[in-house]
PDB file of N, CA and C in Angstrom:
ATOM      1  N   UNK A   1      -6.048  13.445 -22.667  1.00  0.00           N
ATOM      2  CA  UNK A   1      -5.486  12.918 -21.435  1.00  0.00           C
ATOM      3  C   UNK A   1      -5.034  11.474 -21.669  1.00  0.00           C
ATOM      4  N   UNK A   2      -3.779  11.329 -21.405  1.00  0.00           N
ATOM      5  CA  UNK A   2      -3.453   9.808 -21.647  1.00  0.00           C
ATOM      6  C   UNK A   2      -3.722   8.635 -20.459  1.00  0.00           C
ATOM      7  N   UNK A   3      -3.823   7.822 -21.030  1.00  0.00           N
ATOM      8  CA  UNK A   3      -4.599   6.701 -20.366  1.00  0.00           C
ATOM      9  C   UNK A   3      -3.447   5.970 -19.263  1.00  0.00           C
ATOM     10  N   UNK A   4      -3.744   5.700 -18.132  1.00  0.00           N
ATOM     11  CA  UNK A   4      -3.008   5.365 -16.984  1.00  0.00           C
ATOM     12  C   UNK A   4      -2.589   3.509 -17.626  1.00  0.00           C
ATOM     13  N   UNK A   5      -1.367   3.544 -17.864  1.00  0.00           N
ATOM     14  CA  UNK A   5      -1.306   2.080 -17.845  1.00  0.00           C
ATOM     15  C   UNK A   5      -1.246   1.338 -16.425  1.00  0.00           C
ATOM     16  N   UNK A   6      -0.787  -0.019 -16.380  1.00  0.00           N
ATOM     17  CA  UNK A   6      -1.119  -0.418 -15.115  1.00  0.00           C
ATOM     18  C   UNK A   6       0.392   0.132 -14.369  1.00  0.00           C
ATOM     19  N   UNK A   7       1.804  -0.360 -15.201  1.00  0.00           N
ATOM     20  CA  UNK A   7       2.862  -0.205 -14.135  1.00  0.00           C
ATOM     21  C   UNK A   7       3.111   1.024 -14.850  1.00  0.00           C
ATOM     22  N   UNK A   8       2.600   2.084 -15.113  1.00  0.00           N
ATOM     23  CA  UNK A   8       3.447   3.684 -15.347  1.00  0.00           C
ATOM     24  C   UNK A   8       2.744   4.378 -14.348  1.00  0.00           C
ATOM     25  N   UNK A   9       2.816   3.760 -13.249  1.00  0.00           N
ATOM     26  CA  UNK A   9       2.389   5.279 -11.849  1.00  0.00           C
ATOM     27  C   UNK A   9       3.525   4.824 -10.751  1.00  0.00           C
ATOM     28  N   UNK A  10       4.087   5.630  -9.695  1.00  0.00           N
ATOM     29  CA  UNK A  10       4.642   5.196  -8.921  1.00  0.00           C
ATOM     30  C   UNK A  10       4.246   5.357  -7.672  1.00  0.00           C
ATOM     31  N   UNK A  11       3.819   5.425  -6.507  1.00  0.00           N
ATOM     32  CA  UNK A  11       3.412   5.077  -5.311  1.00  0.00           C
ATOM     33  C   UNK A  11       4.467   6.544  -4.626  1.00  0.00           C
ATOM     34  N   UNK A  12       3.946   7.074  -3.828  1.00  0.00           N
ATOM     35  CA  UNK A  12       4.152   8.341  -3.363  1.00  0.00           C
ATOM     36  C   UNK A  12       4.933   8.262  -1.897  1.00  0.00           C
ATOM     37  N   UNK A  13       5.849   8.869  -1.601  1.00  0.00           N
ATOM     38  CA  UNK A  13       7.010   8.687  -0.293  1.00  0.00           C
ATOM     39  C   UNK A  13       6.066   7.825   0.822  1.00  0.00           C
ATOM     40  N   UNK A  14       6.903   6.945   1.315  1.00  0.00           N
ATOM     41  CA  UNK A  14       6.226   6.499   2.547  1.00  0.00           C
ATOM     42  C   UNK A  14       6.368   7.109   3.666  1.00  0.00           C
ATOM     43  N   UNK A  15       5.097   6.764   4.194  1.00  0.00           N
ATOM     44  CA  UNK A  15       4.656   7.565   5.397  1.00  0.00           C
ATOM     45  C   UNK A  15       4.445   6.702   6.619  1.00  0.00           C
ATOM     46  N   UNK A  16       4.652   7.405   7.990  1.00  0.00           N
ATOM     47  CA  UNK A  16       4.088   6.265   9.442  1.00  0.00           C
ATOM     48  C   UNK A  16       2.965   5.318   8.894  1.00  0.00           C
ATOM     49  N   UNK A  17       3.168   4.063   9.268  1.00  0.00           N
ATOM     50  CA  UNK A  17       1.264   3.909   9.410  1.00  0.00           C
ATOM     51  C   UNK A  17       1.093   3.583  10.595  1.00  0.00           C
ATOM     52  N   UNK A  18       0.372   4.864  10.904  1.00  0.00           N
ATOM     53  CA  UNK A  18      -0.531   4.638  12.436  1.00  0.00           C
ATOM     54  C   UNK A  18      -1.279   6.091  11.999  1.00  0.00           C
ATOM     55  N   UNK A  19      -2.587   6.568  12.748  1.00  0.00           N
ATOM     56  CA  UNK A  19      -3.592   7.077  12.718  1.00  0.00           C
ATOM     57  C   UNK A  19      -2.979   8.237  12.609  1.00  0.00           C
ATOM     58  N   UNK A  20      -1.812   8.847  13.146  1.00  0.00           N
ATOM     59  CA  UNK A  20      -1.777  10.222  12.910  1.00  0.00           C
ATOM     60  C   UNK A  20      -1.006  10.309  11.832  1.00  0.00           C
ATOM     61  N   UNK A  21      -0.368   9.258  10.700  1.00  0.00           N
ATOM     62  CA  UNK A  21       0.200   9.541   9.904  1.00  0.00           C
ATOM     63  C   UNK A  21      -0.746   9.292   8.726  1.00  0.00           C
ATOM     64  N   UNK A  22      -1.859   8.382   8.810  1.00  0.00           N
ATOM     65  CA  UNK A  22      -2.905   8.458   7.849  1.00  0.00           C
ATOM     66  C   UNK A  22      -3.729   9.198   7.730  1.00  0.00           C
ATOM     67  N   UNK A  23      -4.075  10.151   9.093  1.00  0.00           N
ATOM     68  CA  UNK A  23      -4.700  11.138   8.392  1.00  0.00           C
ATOM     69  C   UNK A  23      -4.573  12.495   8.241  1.00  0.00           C
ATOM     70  N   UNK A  24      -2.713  12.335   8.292  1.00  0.00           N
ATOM     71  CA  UNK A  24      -2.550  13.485   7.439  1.00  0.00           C
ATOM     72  C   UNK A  24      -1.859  13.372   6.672  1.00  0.00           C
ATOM     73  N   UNK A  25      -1.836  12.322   5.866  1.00  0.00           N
ATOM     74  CA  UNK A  25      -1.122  12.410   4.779  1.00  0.00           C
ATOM     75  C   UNK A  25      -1.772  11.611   3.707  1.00  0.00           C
ATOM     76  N   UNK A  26      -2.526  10.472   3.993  1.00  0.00           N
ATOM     77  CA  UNK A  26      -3.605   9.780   2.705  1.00  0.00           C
ATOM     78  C   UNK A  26      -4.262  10.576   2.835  1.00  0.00           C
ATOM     79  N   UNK A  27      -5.100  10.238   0.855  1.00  0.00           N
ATOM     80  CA  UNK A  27      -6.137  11.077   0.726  1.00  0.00           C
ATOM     81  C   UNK A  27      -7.662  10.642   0.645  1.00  0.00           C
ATOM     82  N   UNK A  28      -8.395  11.226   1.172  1.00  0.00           N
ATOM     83  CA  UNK A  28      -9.559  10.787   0.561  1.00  0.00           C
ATOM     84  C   UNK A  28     -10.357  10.638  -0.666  1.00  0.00           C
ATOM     85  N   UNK A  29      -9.432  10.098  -1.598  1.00  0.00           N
ATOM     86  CA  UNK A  29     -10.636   9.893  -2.748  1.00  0.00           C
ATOM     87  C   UNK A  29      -9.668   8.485  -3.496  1.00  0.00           C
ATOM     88  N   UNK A  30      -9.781   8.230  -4.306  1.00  0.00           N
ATOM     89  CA  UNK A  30      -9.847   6.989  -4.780  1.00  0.00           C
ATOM     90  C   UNK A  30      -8.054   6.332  -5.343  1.00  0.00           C
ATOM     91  N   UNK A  31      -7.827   5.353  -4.930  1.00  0.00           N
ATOM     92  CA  UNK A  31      -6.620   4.872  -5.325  1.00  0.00           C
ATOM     93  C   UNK A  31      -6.284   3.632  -5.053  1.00  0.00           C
ATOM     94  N   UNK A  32      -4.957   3.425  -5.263  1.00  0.00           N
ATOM     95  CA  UNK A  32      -3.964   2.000  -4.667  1.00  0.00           C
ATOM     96  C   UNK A  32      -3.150   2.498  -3.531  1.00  0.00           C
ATOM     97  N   UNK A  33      -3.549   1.556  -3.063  1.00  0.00           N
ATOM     98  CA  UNK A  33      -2.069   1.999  -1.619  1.00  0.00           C
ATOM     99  C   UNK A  33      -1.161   0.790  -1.251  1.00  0.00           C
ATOM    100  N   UNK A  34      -0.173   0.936  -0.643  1.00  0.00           N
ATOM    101  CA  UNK A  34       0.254   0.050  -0.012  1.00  0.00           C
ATOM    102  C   UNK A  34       0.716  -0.268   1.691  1.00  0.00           C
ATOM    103  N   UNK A  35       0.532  -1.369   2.292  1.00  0.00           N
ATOM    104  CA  UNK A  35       1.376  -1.463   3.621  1.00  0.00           C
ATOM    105  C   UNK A  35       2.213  -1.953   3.566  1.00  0.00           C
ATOM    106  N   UNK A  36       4.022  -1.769   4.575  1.00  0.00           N
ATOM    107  CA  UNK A  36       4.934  -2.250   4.351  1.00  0.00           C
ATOM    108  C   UNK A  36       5.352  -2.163   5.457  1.00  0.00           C
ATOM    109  N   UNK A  37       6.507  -3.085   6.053  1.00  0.00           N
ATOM    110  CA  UNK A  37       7.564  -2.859   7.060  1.00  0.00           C
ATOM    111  C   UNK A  37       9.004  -2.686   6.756  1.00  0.00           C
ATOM    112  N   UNK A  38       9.153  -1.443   7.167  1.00  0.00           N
ATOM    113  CA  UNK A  38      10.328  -1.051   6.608  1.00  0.00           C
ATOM    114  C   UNK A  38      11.518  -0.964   8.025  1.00  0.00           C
ATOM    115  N   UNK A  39      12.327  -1.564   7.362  1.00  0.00           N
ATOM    116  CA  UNK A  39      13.686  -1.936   8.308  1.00  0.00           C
ATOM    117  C   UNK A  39      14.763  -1.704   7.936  1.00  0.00           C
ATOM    118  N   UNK A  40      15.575  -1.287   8.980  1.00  0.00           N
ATOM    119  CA  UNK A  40      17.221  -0.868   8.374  1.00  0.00           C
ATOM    120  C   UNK A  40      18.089  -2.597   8.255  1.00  0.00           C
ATOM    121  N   UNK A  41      19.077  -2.571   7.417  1.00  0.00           N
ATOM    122  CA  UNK A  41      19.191  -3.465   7.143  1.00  0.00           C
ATOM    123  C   UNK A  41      20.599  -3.450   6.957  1.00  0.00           C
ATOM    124  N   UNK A  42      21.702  -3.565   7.278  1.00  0.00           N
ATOM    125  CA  UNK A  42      23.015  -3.205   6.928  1.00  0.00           C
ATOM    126  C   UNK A  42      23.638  -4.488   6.576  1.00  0.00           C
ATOM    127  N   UNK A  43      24.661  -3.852   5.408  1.00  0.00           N
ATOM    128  CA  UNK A  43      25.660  -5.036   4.590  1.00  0.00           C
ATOM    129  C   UNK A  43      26.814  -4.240   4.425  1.00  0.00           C
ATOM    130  N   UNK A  44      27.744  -4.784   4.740  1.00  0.00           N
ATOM    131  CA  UNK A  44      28.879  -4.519   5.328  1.00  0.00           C
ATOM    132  C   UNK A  44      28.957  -3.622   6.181  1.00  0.00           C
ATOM    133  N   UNK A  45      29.693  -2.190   5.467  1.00  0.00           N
ATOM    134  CA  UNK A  45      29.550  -0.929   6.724  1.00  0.00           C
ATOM    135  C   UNK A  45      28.587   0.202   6.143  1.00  0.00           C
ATOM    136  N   UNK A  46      27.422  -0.688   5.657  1.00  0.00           N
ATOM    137  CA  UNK A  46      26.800   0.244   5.040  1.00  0.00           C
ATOM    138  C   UNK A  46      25.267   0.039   5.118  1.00  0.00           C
ATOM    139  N   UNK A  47      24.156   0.805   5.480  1.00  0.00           N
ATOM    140  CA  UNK A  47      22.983   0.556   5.619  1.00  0.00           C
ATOM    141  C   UNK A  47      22.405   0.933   4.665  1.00  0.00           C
ATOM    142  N   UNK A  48      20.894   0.097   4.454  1.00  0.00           N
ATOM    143  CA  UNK A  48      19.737   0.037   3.838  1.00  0.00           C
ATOM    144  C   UNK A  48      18.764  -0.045   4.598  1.00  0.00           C
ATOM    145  N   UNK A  49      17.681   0.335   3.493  1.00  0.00           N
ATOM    146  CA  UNK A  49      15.949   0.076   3.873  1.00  0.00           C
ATOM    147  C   UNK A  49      15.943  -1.253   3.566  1.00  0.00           C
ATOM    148  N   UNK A  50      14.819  -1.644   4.044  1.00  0.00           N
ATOM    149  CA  UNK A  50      15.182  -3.775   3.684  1.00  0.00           C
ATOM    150  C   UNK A  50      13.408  -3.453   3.818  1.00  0.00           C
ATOM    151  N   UNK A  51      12.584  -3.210   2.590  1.00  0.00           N
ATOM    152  CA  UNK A  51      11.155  -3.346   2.773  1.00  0.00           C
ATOM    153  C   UNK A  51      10.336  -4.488   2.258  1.00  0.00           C
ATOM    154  N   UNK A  52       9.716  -4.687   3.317  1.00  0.00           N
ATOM    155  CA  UNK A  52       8.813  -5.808   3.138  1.00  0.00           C
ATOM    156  C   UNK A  52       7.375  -5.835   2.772  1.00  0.00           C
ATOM    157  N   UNK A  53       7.170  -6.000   1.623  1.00  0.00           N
ATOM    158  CA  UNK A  53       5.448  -5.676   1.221  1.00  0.00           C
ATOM    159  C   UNK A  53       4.708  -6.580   1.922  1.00  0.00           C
ATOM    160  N   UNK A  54       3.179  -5.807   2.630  1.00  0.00           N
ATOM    161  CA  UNK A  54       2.290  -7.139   3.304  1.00  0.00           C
ATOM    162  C   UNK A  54       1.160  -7.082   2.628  1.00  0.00           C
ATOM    163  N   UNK A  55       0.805  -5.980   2.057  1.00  0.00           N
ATOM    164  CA  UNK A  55      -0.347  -6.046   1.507  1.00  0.00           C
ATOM    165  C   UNK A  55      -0.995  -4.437   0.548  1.00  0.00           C
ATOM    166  N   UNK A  56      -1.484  -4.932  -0.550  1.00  0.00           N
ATOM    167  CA  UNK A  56      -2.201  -3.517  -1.561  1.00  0.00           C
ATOM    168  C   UNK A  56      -3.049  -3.938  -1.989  1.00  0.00           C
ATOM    169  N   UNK A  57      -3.755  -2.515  -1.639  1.00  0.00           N
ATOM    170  CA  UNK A  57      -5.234  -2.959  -1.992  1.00  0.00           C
ATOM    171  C   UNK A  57      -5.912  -1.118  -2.773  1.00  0.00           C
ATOM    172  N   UNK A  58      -7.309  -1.475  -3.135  1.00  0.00           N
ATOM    173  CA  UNK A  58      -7.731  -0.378  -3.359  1.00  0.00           C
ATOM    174  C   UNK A  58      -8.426   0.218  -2.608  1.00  0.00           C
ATOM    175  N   UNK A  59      -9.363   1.765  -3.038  1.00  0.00           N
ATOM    176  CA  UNK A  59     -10.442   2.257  -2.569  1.00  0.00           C
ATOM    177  C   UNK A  59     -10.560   3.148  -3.340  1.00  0.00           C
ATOM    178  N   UNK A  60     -12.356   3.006  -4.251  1.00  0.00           N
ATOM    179  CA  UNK A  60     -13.202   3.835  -5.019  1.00  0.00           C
ATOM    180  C   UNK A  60     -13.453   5.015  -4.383  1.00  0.00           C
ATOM    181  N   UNK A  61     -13.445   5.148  -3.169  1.00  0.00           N
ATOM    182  CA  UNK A  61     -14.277   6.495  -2.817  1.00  0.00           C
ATOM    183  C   UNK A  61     -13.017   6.893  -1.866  1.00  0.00           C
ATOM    184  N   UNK A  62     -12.144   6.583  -0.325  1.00  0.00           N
ATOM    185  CA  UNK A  62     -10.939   7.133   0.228  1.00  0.00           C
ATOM    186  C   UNK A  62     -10.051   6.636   0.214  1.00  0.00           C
ATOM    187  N   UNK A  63      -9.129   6.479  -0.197  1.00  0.00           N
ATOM    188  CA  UNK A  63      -7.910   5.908   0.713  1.00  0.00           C
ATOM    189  C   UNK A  63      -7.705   5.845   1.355  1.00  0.00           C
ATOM    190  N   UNK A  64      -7.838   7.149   2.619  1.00  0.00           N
ATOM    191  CA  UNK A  64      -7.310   7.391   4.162  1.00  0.00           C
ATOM    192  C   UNK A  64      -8.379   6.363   4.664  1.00  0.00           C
ATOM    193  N   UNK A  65      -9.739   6.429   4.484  1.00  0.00           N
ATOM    194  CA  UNK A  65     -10.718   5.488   5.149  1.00  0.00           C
ATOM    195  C   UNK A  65     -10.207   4.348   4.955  1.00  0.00           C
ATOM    196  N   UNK A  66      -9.935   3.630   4.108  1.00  0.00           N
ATOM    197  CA  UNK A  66      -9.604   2.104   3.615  1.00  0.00           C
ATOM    198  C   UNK A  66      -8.735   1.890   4.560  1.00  0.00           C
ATOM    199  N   UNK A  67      -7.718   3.158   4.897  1.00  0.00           N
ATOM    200  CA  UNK A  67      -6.230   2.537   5.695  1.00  0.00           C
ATOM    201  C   UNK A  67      -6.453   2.481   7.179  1.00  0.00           C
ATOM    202  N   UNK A  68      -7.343   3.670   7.401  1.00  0.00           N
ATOM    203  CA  UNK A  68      -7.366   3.578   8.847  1.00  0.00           C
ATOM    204  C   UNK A  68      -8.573   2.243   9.265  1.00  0.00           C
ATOM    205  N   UNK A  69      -9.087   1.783   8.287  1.00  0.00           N
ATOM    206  CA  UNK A  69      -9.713   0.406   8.898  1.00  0.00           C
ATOM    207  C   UNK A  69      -8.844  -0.773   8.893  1.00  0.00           C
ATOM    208  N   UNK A  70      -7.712  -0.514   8.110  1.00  0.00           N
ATOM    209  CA  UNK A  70      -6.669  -1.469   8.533  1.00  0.00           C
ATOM    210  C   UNK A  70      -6.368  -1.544   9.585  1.00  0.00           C
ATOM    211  N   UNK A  71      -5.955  -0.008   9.666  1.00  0.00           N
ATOM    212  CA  UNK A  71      -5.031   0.110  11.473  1.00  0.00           C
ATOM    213  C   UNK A  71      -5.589  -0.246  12.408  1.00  0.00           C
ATOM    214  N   UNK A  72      -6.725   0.173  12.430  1.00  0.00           N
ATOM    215  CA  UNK A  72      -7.764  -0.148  13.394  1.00  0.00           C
ATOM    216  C   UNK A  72      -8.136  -1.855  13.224  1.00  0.00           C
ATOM    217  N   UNK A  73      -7.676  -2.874  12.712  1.00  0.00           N
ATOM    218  CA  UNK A  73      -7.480  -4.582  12.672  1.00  0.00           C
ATOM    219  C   UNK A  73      -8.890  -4.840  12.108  1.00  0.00           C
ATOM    220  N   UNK A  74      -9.513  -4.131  11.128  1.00  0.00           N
ATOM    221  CA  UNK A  74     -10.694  -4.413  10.325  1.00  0.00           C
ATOM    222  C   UNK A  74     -10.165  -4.343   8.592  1.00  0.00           C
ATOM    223  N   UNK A  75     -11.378  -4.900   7.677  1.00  0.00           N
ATOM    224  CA  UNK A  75     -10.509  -4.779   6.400  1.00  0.00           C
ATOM    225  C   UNK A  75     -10.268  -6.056   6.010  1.00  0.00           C
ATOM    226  N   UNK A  76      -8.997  -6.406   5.198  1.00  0.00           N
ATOM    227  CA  UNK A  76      -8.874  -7.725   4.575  1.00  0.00           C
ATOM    228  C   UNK A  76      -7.717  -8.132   5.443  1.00  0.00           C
ATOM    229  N   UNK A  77      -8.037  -9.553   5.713  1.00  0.00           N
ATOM    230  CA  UNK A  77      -6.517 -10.096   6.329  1.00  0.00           C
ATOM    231  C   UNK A  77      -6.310  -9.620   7.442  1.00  0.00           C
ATOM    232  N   UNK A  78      -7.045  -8.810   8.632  1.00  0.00           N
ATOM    233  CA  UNK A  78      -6.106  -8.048   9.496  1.00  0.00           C
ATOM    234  C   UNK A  78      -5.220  -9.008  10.434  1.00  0.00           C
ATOM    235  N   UNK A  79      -5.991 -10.360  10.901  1.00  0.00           N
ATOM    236  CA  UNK A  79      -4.531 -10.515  11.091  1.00  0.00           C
ATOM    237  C   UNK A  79      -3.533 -11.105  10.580  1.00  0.00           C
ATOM    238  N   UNK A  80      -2.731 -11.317   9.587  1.00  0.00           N
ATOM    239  CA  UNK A  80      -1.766 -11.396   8.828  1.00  0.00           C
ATOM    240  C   UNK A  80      -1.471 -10.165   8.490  1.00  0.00           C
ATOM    241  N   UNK A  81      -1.852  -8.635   8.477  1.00  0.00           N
ATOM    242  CA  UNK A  81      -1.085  -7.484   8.426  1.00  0.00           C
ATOM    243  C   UNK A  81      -0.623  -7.258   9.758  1.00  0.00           C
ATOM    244  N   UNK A  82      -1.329  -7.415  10.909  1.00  0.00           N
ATOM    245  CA  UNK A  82      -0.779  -7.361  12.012  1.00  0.00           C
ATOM    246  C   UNK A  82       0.155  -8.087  12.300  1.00  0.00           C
ATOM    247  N   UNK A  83       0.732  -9.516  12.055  1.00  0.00           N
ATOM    248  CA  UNK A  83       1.677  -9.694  12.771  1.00  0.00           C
ATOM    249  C   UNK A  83       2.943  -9.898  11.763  1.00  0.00           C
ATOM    250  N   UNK A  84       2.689  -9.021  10.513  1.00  0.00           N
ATOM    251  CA  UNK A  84       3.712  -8.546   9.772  1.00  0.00           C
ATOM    252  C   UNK A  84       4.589  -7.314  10.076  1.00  0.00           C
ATOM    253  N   UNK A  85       4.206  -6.329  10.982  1.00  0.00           N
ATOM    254  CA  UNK A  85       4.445  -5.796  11.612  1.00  0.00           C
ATOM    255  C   UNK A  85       4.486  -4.314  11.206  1.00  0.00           C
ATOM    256  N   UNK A  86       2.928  -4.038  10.073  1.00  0.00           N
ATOM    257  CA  UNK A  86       3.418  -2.899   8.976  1.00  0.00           C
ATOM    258  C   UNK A  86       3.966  -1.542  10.045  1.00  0.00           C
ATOM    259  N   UNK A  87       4.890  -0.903   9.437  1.00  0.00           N
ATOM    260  CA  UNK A  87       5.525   0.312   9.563  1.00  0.00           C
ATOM    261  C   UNK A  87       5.237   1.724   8.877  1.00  0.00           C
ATOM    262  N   UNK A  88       4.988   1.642   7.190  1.00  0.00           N
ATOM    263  CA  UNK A  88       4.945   2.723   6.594  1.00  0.00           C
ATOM    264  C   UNK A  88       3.750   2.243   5.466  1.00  0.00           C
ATOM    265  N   UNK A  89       3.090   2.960   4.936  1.00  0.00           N
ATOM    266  CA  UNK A  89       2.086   3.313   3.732  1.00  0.00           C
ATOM    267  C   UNK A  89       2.289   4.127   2.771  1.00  0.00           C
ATOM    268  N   UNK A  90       2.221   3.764   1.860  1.00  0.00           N
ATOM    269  CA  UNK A  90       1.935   4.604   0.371  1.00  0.00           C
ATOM    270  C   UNK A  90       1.289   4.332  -0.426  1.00  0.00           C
ATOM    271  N   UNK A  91       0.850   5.371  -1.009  1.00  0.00           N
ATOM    272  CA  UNK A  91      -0.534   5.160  -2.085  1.00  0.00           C
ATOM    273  C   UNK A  91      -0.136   5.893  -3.742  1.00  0.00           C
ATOM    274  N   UNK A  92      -0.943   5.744  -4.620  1.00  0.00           N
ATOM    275  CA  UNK A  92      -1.443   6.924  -5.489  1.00  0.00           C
ATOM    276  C   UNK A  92      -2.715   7.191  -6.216  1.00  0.00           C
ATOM    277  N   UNK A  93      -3.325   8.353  -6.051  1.00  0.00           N
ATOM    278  CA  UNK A  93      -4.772   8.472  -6.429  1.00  0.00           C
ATOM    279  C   UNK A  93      -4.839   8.105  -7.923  1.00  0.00           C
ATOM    280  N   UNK A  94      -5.549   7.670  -8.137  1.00  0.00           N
ATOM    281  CA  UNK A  94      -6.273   6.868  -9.502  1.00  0.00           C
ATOM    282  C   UNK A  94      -7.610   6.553  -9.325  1.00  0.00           C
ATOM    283  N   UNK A  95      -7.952   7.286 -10.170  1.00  0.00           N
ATOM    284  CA  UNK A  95      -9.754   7.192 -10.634  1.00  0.00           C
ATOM    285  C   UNK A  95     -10.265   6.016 -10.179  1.00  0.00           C
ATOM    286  N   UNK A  96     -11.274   5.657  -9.862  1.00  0.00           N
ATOM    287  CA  UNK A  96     -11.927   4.158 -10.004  1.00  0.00           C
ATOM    288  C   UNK A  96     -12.499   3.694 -11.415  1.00  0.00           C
ATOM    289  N   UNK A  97     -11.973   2.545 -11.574  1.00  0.00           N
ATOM    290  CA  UNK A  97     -12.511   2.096 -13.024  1.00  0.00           C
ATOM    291  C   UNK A  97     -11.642   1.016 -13.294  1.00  0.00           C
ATOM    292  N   UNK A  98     -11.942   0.489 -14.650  1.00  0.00           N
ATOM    293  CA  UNK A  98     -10.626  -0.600 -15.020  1.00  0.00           C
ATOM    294  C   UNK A  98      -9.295  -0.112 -14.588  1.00  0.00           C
ATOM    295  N   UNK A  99      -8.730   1.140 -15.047  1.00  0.00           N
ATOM    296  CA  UNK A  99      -7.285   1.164 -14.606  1.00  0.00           C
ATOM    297  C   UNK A  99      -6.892   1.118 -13.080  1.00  0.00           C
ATOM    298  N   UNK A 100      -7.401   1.257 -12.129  1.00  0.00           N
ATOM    299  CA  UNK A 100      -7.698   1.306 -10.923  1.00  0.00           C
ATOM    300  C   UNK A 100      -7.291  -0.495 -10.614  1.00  0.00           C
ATOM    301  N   UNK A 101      -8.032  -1.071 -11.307  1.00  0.00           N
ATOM    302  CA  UNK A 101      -8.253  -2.372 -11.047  1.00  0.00           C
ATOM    303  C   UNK A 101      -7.170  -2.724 -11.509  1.00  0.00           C
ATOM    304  N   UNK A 102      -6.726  -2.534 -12.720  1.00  0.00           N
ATOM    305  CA  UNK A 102      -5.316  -3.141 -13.208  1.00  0.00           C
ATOM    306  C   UNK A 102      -4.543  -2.584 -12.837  1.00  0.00           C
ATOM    307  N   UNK A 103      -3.928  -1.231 -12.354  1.00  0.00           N
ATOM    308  CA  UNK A 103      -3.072  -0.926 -11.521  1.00  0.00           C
ATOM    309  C   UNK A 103      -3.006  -1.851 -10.278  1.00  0.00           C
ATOM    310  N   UNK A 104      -4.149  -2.010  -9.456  1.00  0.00           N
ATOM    311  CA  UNK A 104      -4.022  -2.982  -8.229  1.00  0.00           C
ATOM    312  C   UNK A 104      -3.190  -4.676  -8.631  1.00  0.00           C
ATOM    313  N   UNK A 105      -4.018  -5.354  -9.637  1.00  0.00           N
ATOM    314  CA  UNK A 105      -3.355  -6.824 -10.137  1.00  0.00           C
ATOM    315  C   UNK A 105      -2.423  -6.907 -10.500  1.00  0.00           C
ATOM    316  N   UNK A 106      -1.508  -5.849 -11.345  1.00  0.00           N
ATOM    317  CA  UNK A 106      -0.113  -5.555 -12.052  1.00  0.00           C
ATOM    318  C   UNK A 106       0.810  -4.914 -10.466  1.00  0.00           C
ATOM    319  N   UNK A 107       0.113  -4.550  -9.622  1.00  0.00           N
ATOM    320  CA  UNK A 107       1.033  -4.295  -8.309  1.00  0.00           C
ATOM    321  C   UNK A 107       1.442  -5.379  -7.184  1.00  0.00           C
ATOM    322  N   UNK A 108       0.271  -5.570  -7.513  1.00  0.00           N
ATOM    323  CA  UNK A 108       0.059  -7.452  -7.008  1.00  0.00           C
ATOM    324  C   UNK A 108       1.210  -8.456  -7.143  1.00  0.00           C
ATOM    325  N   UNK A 109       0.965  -8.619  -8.489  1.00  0.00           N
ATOM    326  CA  UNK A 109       1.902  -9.329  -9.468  1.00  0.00           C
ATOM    327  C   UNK A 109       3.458  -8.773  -9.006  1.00  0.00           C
ATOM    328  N   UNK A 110       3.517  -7.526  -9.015  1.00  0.00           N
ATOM    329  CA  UNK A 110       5.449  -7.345  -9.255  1.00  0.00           C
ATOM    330  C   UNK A 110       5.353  -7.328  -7.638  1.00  0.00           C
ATOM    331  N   UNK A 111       5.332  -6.939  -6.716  1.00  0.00           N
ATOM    332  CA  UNK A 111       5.500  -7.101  -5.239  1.00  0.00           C
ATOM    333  C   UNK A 111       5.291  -8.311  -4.481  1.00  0.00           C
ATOM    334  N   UNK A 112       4.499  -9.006  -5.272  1.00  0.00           N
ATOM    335  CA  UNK A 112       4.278 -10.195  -3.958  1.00  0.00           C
ATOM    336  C   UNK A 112       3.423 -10.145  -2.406  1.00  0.00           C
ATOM    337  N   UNK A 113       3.280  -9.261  -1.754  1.00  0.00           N
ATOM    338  CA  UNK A 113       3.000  -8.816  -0.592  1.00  0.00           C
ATOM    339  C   UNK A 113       2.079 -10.315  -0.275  1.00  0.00           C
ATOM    340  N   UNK A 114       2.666 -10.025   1.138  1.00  0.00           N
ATOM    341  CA  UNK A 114       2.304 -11.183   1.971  1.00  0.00           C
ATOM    342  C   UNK A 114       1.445 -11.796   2.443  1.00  0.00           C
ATOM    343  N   UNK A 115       0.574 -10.687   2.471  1.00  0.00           N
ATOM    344  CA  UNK A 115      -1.132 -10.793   3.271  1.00  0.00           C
ATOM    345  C   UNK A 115      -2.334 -10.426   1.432  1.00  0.00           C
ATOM    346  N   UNK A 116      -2.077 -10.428   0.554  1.00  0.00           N
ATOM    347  CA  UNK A 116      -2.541 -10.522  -0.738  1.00  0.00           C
ATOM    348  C   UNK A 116      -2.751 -12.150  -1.199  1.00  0.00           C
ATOM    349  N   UNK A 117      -4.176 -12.111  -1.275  1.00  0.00           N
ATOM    350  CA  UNK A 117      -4.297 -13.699  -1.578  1.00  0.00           C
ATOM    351  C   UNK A 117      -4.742 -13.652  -3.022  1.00  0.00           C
ATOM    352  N   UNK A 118      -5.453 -12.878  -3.159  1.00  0.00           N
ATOM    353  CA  UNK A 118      -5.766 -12.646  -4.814  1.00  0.00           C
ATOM    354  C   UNK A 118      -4.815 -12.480  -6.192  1.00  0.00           C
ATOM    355  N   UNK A 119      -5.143 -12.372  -7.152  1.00  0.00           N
ATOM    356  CA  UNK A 119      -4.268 -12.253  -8.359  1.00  0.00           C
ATOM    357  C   UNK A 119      -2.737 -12.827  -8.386  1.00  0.00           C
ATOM    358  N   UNK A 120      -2.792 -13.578  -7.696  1.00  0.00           N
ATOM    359  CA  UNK A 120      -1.061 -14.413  -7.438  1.00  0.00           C
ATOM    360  C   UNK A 120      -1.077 -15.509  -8.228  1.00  0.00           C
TER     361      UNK A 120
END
């Protein structure tokens, strides 16, 4: 089985974030996720997504748990995710362990997200 580097995974379609979109669509067991606000964004006669990272983080044991204590304004930062105005979530399951961890700091690193005070 080959070994997960940090940036060879990609983060899985985004989804609502609000309670009925986290729990049916995160999973419960261990990964990176992300929150974002995603906005249409048009340049010239032509539209885009215009997404804004606020914050990624992990969880050893759910994901869906980790997120819905976001939603619910508990967790890290809640308010600076709140008045970022997240819209959508995505995650991908990854074991807990070092790669877990370096997947999170190497996601860190290339996104920026807003409400992330660590590894910057």
């Amino acid at each position: 089985m080959a070994t997960l580097q940090p940036t060879s995974f990609q983060f899985s379609q985004w989804y609502k974030y609000d309670q009925g979109g986290i729990i049916l669509h995160a999973p419960a067991n261990s990964g990176l996720y992300a929150i974002v606000n995603i906005r249409p964004k048009k340049i010239g006669n032509r539209m885009f997504e215009s997404v804004s990272w606020i914050y990624i983080g992990k969880d050893e044991e759910s994901i869906r748990s980790r997120l819905l204590e976001h939603c619910r304004g508990k967790g890290h930062n809640p308010s600076c995710i709140a008045i970022n105005n997240p819209t959508h979530f995505a995650f991908v399951s990854i074991n807990k362990g070092p790669q877990l961890d370096g997947c999170e700091i190497a996601s860190i690193k290339e996104y920026r997200p807003a409400c992330n005070d660590q590894h910057t």
